[in-house]
Protein backbone atom coordinates (compact mmCIF):
# COMPACT_ATOMS: atom_id res chain seq x y z
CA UNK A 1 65.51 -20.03 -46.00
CA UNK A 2 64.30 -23.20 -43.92
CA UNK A 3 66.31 -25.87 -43.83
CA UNK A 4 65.31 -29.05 -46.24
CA UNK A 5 63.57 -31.48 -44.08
CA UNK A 6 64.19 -34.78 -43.22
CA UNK A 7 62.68 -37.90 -44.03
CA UNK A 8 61.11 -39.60 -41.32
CA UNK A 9 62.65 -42.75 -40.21
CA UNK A 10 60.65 -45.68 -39.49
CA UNK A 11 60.68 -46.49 -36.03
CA UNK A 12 62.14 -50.11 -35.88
CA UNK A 13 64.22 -49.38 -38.75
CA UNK A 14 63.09 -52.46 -40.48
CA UNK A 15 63.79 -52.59 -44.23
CA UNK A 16 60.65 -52.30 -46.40
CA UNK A 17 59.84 -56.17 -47.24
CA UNK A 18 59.77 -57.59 -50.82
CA UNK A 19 57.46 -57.89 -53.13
CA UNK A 20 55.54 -61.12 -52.79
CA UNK A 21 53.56 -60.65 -56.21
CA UNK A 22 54.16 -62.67 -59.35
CA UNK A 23 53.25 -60.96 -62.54
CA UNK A 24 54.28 -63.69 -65.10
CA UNK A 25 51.06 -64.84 -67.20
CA UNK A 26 49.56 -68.24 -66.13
CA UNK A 27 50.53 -70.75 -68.91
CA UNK A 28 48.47 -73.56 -67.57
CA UNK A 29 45.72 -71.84 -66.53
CA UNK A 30 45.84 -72.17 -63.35
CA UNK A 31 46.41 -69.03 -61.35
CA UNK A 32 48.84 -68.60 -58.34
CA UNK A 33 47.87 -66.79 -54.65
CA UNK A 34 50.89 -64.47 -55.87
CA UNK A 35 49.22 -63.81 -59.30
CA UNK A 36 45.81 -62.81 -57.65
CA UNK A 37 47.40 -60.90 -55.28
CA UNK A 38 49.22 -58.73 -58.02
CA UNK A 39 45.51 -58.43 -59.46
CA UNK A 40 43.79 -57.03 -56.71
CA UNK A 41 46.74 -54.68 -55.87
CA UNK A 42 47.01 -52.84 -58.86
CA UNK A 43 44.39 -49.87 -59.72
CA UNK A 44 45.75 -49.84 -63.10
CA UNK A 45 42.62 -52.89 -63.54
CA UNK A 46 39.68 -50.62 -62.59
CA UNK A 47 40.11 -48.67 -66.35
CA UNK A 48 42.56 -46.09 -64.78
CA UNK A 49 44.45 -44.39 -68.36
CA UNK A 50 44.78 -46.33 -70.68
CA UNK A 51 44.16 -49.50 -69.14
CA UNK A 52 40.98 -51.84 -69.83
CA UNK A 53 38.42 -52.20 -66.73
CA UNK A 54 38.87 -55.64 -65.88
CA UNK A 55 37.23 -55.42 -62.45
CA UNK A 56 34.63 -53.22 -61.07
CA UNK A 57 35.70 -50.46 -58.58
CA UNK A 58 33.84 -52.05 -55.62
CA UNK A 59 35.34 -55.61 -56.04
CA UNK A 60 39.28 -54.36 -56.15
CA UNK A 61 38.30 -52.11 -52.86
CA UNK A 62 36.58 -54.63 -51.23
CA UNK A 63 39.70 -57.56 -52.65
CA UNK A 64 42.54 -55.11 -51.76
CA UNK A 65 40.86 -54.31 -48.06
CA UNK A 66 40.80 -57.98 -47.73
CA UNK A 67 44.17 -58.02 -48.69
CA UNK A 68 45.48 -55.54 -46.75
CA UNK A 69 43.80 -57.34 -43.07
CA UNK A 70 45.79 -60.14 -44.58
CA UNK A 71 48.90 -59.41 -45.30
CA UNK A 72 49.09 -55.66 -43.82
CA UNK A 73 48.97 -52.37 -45.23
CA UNK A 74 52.90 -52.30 -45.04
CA UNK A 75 53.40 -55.16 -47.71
CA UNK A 76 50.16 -54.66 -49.61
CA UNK A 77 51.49 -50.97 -50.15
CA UNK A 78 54.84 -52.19 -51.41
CA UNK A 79 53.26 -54.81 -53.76
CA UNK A 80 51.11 -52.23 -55.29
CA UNK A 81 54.16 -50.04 -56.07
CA UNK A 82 55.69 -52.77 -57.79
CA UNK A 83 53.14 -53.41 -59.87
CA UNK A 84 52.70 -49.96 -60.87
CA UNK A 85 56.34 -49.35 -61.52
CA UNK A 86 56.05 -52.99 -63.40
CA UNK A 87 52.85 -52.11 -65.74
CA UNK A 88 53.76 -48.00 -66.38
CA UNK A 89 57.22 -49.38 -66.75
CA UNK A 90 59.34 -46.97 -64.88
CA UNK A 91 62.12 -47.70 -62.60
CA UNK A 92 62.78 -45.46 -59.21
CA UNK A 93 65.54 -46.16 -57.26
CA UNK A 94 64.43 -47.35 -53.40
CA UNK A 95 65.54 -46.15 -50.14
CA UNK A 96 66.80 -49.38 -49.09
CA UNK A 97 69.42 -49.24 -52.37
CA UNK A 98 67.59 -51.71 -54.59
């Protein structure tokens, strides 16, 4: 029997950073950089499930590429997790003991 492997360690040992979405509703109307971002980093709004198609497939790529040259794949990857976990509702713990 092999032995279980390891996870791989990141190489600067960085932790993970936060999430830097805001998924409260807009009461005013107006809608934060944080609120779009949580938009276009969430699949869940291209009719995946359940969920009402609120944006075309090609806009969220083409939003969450743009997204990702902006912010990096690294924190865009970690926002969309969030949201995910946020909208389905489940909770996992995190490596980094949150």
């Amino acid at each position: 029997m092999s032995p279980t492997p390891k996870a791989p360690k990141r190489p600067d040992k960085a932790p993970l950073p936060k999430p830097n979405v805001d998924l409260s509703p807009s009461g005013d109307g107006d809608v934060t950089p944080e609120q779009v971002r949580a938009l276009f980093c969430n699949p869940l709004f291209t009719g995946i499930a359940h969920f009402p198609k609120v944006v075309d497939d090609e806009t969220w790529v083409r939003a969450a590429m743009q997204a990702i040259r902006e912010h990096g794949a690294e924190q865009w990857l970690v926002n969309m997790l969030y949201v995910l976990r946020e909208f389905l509702d489940t909770s996992a713990p995190t490596s980094n003991g949150e």
